[in-house]
Each structure stands twice: as structure tokens, then as C-alpha cells.
N, C-alpha and C. Protein backbone atom coordinates (compact mmCIF):
# COMPACT_ATOMS: atom_id res chain seq x y z
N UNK A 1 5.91 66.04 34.71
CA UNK A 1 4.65 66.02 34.04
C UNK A 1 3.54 65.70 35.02
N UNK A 2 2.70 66.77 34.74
CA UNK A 2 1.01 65.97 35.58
C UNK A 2 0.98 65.11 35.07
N UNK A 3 0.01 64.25 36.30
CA UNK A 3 -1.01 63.33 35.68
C UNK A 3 -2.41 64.02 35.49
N UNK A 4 -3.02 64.98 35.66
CA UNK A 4 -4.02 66.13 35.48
C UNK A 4 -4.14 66.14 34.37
N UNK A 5 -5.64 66.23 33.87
CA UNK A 5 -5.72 66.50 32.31
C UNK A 5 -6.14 67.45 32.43
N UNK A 6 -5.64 68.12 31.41
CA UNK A 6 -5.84 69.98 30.97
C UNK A 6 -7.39 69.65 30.35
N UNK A 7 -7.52 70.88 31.25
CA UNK A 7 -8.97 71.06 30.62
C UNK A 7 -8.70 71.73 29.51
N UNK A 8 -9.53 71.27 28.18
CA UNK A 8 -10.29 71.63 27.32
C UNK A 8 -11.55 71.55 26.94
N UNK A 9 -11.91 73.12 26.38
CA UNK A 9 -13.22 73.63 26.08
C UNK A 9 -13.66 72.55 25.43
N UNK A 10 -14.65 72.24 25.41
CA UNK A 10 -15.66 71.76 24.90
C UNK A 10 -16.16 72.33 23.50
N UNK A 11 -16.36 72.26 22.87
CA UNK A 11 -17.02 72.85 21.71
C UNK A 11 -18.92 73.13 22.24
N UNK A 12 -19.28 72.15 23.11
CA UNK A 12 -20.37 72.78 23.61
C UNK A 12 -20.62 73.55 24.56
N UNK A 13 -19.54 74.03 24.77
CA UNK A 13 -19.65 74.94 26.49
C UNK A 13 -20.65 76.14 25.57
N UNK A 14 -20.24 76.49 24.26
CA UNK A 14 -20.60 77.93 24.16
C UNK A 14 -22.10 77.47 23.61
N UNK A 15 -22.72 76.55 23.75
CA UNK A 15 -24.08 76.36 23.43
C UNK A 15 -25.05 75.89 24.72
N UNK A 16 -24.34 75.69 25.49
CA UNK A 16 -25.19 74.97 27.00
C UNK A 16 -25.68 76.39 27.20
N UNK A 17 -26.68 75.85 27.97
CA UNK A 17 -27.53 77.41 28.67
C UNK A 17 -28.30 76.80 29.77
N UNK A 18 -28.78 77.51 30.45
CA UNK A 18 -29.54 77.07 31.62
C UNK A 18 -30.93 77.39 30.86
N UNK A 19 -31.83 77.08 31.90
CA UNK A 19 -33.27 76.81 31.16
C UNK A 19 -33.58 78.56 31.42
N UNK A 20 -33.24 79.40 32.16
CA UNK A 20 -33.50 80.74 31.67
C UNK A 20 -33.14 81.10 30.42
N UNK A 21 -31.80 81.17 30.47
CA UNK A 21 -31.25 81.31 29.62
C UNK A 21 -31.89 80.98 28.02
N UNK A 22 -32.08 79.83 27.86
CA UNK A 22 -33.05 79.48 26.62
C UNK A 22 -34.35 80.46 26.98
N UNK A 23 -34.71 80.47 27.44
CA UNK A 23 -36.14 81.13 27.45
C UNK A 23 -36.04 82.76 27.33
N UNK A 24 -34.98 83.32 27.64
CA UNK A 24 -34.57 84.45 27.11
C UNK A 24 -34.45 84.46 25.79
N UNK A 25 -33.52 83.80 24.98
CA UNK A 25 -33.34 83.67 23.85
C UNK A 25 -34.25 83.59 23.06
N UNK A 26 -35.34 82.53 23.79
CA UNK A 26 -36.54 81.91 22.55
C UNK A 26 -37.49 83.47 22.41
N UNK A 27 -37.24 84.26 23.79
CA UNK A 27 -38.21 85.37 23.85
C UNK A 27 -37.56 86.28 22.43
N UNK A 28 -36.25 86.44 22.68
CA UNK A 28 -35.18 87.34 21.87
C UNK A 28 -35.40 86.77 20.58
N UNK A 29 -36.08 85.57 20.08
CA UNK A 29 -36.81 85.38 18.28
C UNK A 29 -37.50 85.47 18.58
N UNK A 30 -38.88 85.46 19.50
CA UNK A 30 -39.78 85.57 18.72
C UNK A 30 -40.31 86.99 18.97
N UNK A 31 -39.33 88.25 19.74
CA UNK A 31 -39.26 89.53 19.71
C UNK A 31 -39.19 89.95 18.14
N UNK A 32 -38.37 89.31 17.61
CA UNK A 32 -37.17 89.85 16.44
C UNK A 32 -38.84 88.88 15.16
N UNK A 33 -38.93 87.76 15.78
CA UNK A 33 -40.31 87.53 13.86
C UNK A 33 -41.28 88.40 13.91
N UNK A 34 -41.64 89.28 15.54
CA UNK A 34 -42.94 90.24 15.44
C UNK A 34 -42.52 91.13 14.72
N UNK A 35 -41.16 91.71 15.22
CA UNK A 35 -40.86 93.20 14.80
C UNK A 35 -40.82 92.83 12.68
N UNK A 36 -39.99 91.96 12.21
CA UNK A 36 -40.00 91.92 11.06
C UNK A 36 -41.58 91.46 10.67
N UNK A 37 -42.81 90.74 11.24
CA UNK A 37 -43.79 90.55 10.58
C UNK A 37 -44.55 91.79 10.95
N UNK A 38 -44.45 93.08 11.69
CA UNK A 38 -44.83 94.00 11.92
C UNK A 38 -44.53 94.97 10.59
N UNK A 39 -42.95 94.86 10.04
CA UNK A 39 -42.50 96.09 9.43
C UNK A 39 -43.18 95.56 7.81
N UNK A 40 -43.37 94.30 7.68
CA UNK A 40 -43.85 93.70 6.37
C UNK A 40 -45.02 94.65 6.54
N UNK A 41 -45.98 93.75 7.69
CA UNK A 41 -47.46 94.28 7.44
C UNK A 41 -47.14 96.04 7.54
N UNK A 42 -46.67 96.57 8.00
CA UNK A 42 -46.77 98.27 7.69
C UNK A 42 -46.24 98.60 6.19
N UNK A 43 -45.17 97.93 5.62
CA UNK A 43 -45.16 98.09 4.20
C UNK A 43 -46.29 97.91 3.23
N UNK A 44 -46.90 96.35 3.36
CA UNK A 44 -48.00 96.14 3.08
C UNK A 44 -49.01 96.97 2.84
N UNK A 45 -49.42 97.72 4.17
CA UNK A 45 -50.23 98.80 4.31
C UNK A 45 -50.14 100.28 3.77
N UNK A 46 -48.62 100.42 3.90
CA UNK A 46 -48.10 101.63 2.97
C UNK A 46 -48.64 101.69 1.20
N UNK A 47 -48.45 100.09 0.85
CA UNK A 47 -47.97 99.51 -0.16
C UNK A 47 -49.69 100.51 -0.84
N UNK A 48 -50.26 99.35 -0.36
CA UNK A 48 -52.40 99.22 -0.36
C UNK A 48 -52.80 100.70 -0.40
N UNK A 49 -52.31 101.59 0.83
CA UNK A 49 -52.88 103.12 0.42
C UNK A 49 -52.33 103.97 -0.79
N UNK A 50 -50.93 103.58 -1.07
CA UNK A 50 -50.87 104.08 -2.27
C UNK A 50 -52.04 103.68 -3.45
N UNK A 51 -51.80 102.25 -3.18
CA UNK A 51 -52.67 101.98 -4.25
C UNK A 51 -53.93 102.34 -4.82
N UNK A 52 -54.96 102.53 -3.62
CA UNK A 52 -56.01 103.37 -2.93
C UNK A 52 -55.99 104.70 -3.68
N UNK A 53 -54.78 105.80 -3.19
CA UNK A 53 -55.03 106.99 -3.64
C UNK A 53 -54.63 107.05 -5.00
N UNK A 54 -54.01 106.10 -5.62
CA UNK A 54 -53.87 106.24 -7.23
C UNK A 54 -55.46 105.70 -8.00
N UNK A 55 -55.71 104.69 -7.28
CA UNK A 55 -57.04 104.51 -7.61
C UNK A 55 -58.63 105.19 -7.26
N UNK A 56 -57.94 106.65 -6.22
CA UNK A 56 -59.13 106.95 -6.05
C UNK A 56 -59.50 108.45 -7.34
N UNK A 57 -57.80 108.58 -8.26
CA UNK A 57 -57.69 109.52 -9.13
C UNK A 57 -58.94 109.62 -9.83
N UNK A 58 -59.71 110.67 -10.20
CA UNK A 58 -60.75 111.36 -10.77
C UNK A 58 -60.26 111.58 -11.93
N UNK A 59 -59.09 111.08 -12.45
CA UNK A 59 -58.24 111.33 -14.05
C UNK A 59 -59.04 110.59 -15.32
N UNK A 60 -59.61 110.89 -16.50
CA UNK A 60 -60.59 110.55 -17.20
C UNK A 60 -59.54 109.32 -17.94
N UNK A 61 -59.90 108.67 -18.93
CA UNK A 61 -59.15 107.15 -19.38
C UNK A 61 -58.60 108.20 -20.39
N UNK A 62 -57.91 107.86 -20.41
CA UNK A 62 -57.01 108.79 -22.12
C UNK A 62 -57.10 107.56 -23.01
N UNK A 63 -57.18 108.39 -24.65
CA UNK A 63 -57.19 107.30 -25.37
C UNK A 63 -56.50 106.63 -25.97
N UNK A 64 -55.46 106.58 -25.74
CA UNK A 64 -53.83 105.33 -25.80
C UNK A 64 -54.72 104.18 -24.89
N UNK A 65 -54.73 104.84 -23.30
CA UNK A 65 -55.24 103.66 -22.60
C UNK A 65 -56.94 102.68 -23.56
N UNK A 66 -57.48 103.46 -23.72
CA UNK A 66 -58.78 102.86 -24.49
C UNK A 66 -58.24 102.17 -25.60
N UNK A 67 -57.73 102.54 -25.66
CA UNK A 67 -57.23 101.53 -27.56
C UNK A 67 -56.96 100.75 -27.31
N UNK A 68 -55.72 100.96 -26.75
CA UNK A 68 -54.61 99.65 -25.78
C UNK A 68 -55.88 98.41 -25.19
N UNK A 69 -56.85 98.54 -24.78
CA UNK A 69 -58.09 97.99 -24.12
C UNK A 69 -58.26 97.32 -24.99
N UNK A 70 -59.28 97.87 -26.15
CA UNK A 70 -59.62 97.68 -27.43
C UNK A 70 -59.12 96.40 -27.68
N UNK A 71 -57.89 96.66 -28.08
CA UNK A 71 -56.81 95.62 -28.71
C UNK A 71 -56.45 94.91 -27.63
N UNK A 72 -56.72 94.43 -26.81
CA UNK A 72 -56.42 93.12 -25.77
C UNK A 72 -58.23 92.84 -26.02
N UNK A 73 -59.17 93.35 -26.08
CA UNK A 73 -60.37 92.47 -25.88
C UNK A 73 -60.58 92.02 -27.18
N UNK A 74 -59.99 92.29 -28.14
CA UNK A 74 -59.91 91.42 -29.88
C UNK A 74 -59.43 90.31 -29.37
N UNK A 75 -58.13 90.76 -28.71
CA UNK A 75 -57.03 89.45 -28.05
C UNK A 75 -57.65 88.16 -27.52
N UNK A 76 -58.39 88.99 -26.75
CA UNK A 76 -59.18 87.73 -25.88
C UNK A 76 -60.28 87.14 -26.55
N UNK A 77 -61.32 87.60 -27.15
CA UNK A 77 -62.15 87.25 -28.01
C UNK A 77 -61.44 86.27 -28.93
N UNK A 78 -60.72 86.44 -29.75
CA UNK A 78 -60.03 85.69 -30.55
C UNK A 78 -59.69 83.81 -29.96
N UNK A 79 -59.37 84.36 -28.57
CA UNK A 79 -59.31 82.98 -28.18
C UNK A 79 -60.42 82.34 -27.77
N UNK A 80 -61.52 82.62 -28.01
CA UNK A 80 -62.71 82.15 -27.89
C UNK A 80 -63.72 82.26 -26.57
N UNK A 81 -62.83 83.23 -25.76
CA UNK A 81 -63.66 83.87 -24.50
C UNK A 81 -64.80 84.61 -24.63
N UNK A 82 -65.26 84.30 -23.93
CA UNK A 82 -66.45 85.61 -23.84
C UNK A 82 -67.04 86.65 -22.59
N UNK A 83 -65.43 86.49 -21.98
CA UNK A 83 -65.37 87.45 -20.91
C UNK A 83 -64.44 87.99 -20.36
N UNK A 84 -63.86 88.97 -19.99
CA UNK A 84 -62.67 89.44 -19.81
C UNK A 84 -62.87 90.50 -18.73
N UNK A 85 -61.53 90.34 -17.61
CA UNK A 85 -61.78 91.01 -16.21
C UNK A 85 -60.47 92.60 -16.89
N UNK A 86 -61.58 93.71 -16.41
CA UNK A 86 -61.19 94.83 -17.01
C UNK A 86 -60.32 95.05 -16.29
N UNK A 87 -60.69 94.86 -14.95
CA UNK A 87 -59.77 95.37 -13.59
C UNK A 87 -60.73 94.93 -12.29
N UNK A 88 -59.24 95.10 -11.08
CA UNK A 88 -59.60 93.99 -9.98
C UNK A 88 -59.20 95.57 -8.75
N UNK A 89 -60.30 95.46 -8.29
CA UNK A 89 -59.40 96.91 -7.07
C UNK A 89 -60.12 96.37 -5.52
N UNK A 90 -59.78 96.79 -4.68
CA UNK A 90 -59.88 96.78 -3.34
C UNK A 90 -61.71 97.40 -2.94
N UNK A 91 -62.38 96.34 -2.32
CA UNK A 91 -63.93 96.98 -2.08
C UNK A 91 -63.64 98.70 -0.85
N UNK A 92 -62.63 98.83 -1.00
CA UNK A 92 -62.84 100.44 -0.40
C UNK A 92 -62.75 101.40 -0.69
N UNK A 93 -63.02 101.12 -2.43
CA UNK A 93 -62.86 101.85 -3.30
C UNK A 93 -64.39 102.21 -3.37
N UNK A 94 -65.21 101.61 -3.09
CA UNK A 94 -66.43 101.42 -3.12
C UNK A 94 -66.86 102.46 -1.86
N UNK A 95 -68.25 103.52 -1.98
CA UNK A 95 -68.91 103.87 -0.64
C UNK A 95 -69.19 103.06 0.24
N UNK A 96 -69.09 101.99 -0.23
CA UNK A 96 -69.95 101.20 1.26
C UNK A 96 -69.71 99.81 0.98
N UNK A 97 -67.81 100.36 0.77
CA UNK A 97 -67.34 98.82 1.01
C UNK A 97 -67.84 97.49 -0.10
N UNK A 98 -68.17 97.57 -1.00
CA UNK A 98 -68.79 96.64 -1.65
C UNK A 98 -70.45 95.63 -1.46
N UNK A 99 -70.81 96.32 -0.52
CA UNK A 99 -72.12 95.79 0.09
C UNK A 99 -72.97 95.84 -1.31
N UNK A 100 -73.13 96.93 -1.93
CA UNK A 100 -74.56 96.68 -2.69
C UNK A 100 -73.67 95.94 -4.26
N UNK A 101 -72.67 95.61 -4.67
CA UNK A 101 -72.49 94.81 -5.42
C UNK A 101 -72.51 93.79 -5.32
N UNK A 102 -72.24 92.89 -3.98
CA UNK A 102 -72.40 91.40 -2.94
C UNK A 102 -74.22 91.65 -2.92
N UNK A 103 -74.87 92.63 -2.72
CA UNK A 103 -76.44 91.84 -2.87
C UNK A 103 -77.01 92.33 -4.37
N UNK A 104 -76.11 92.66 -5.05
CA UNK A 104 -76.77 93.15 -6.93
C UNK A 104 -78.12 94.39 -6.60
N UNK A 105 -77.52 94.72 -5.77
CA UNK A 105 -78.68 96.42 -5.81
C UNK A 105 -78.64 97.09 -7.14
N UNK A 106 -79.70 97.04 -7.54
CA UNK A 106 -79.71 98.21 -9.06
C UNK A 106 -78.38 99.39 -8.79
N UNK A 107 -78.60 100.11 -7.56
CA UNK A 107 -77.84 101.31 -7.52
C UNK A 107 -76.49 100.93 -7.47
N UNK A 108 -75.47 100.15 -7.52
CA UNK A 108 -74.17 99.67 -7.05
C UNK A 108 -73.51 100.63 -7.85
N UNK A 109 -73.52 101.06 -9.55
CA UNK A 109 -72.58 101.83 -9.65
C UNK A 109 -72.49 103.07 -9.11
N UNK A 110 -73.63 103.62 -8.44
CA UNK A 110 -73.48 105.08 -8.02
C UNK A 110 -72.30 105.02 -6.33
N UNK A 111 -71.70 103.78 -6.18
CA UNK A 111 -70.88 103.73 -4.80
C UNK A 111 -69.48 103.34 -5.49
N UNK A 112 -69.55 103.20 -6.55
CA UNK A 112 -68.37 103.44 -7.13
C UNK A 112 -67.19 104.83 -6.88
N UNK A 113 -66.11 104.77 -7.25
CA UNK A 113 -65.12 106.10 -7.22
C UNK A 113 -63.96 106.02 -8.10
N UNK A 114 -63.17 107.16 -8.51
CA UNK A 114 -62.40 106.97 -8.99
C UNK A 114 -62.06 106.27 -10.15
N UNK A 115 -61.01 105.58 -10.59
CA UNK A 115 -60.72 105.02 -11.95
C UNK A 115 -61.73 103.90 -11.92
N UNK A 116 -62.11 102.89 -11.33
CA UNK A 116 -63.65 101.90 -11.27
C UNK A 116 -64.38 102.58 -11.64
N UNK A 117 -64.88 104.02 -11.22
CA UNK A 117 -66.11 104.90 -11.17
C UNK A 117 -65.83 105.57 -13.06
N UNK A 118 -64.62 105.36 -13.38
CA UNK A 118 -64.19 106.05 -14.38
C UNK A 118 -64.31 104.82 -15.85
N UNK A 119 -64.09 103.66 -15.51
CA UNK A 119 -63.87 102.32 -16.31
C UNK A 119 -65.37 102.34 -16.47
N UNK A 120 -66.48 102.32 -15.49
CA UNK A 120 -67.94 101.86 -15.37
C UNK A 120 -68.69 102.50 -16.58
N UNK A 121 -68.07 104.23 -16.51
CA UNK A 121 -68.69 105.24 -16.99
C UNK A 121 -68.35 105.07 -18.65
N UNK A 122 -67.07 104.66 -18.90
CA UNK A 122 -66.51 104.20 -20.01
C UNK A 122 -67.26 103.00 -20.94
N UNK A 123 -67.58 102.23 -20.39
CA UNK A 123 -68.42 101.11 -20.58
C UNK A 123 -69.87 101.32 -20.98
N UNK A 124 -70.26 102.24 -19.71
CA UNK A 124 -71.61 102.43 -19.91
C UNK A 124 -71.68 103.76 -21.54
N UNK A 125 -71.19 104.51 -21.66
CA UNK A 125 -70.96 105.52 -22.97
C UNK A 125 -71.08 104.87 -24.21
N UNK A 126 -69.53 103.74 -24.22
CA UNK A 126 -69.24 103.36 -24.95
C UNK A 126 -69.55 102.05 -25.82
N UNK A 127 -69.83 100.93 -24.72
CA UNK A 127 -69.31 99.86 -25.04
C UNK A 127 -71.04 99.12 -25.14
N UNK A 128 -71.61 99.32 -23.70
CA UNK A 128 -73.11 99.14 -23.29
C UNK A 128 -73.82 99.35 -25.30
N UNK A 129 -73.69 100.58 -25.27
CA UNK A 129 -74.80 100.74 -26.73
C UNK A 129 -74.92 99.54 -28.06
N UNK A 130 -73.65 99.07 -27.86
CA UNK A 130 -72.52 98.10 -28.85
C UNK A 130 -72.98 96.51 -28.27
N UNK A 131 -73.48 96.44 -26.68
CA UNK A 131 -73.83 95.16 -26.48
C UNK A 131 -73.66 94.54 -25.46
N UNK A 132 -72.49 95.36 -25.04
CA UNK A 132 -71.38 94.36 -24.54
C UNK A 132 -71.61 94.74 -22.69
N UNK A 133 -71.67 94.17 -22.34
CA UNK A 133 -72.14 93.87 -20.73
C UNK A 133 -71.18 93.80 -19.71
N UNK A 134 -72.13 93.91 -18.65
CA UNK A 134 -70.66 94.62 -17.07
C UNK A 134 -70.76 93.38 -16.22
N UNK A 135 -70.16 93.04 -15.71
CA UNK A 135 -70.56 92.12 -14.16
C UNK A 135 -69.44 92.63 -13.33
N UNK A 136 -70.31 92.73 -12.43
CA UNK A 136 -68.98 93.32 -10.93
C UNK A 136 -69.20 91.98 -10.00
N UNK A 137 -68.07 91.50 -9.30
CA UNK A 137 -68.50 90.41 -7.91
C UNK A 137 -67.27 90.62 -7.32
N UNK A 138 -67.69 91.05 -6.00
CA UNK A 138 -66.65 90.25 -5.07
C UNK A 138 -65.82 88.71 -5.09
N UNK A 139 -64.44 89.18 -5.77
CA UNK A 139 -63.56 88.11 -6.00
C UNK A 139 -62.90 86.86 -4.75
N UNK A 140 -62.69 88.12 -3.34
CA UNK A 140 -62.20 87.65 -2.65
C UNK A 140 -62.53 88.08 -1.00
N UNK A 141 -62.78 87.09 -0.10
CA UNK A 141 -63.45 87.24 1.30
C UNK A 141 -62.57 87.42 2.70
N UNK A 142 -61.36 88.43 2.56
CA UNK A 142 -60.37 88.07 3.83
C UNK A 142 -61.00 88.34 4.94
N UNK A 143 -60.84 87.25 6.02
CA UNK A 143 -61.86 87.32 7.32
C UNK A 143 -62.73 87.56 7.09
N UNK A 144 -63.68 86.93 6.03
CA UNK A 144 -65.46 86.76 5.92
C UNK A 144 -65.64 87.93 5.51
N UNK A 145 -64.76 89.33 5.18
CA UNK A 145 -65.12 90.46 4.65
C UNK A 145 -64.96 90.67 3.06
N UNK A 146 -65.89 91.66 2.73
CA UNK A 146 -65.68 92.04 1.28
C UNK A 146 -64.11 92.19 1.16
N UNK A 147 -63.85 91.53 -0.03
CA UNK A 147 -62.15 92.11 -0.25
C UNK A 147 -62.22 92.88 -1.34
N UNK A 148 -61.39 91.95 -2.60
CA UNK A 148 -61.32 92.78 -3.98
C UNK A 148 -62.37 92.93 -4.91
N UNK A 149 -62.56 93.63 -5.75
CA UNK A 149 -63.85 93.63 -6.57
C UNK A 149 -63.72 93.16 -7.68
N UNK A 150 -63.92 92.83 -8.52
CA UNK A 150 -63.71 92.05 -10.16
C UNK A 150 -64.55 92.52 -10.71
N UNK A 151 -64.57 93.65 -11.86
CA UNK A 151 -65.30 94.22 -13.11
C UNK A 151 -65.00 94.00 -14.37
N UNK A 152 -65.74 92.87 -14.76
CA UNK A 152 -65.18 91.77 -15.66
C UNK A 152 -66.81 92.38 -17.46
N UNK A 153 -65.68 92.68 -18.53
CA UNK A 153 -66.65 92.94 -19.52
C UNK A 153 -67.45 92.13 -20.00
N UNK A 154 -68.21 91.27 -20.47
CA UNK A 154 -68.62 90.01 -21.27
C UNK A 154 -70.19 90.20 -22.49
N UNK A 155 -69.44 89.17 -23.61
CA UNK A 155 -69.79 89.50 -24.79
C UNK A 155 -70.75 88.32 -25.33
């Protein structure tokens, strides 16, 4: 018999590294959180232009959708509101980005488009003669910029 002790592994051999070594690795995550916070934000972005070109549809309100309306603003009324957000869309839906609704320019609905441009027109036909009033505002400011728009009915 030796007197030699058999080497055995360590359970940390397979975690030691030299200081390259770590610094490779640390490079090899934070390679791997860009690429996954890259593929989010391009989904994201995929996500938003759909949204965009469904919202930039020139399709008139059908009247299921108007009724359906109708009967949620009883809804809300009932609970003793006196204002209700019709719909919330992205200021690039807007000609010019939401600028003349952020300073209340008379002209703001003519930079309207699409289903907004289509809800406004609905309102103004319908609802305007009856009483019932528009407010548009910029809801939200990402990086100090116009974000979403809020076109809220009130009675």
C-alpha cells in the first residue's frame, strides 16, 4: 500500500477558472441578454406595426360594433361616470405625431387617420348633436415624446 493519497477531483475543479476565463464567460451572458433583449424588442416592434396597419384601416364602424358601444356607455353611465375612454392608439397614427392635440389646435382632428379618424367622425355625426363631447390627450410620454393618444367621450 502507498502512503500517497489518490488524488481526488474536487467538486470545484469544474468551476475554478482563471480570471480570463470568467471574463469570457461574463462576455458569453451578457452576449446571450442582448441577443434575447434584441429579439423581444423586434417582436415588440413587429407586434406595434401590426397594430399600426390594422389601425390605419379606412374600414367604416359597422353597426354591431356601434351598438356594442352604445351598450357599454349605458354601462358606464350607470355607474355614475361621466366619462369614458373610447379608445387609446399610438400618436403615429396621427399626421404629425400628436403635436396639435398636445397644444389643443382647433385643427387636430383633420391629422387624425384611420379607425381614430373613423371613431372622431362617428362622434362628430352622431353623438356631438345629442351633447355628448370629445377630449383627446396624450396619455403617455416615452422619452419626453408623444406616446399614446386617449379619445375619451364625456357627458
Amino acid at each position: 500500500m502507498s502512503d500517497k493519497p489518490t488524488a481526488v477531483p474536487d467538486a470545484e475543479d469544474d468551476l475554478l477558472m482563471s480570471v480570463d476565463e470568467l471574463k469570457h464567460y461574463v462576455a458569453e451572458v451578457e452576449m446571450a441578454k442582448a441577443k434575447q433583449s434584441l429579439a423581444a424588442y423586434n417582436k415588440a416592434h413587429e407586434k406595434q406595426q401590426e397594430l399600426l396597419a390594422k389601425l390605419r384601416s379606412d374600414a367604416p364602424i359597422d353597426d354591431a360594433t356601434f351598438r356594442a358601444f352604445l351598450m357599454r356607455l349605458k354601462t358606464v353611465a350607470s355607474t355614475g361616470a361621466n366619462r369614458m375612454m373610447i379608445g387609446r392608439f399610438p400618436s403615429e397614427l396621427c399626421t404629425d405625431h400628436g403635436r396639435a392635440i398636445n397644444q389643443a389646435e382647433a385643427n387636430w382632428p383633420d391629422t387624425l387617420q384611420g379607425r381614430a379618424r373613423r371613431a372622431y367622425e362617428v362622434w362628430r355625426e352622431k353623438l356631438k348633436p345629442l351633447g355628448y363631447k370629445m377630449e383627446v390627450i396624450i396619455v403617455d410620454w416615452p422619452q419626453g415624446m408623444p406616446g399614446d393618444v386617449g379619445m375619451y367621450l364625456t357627458w
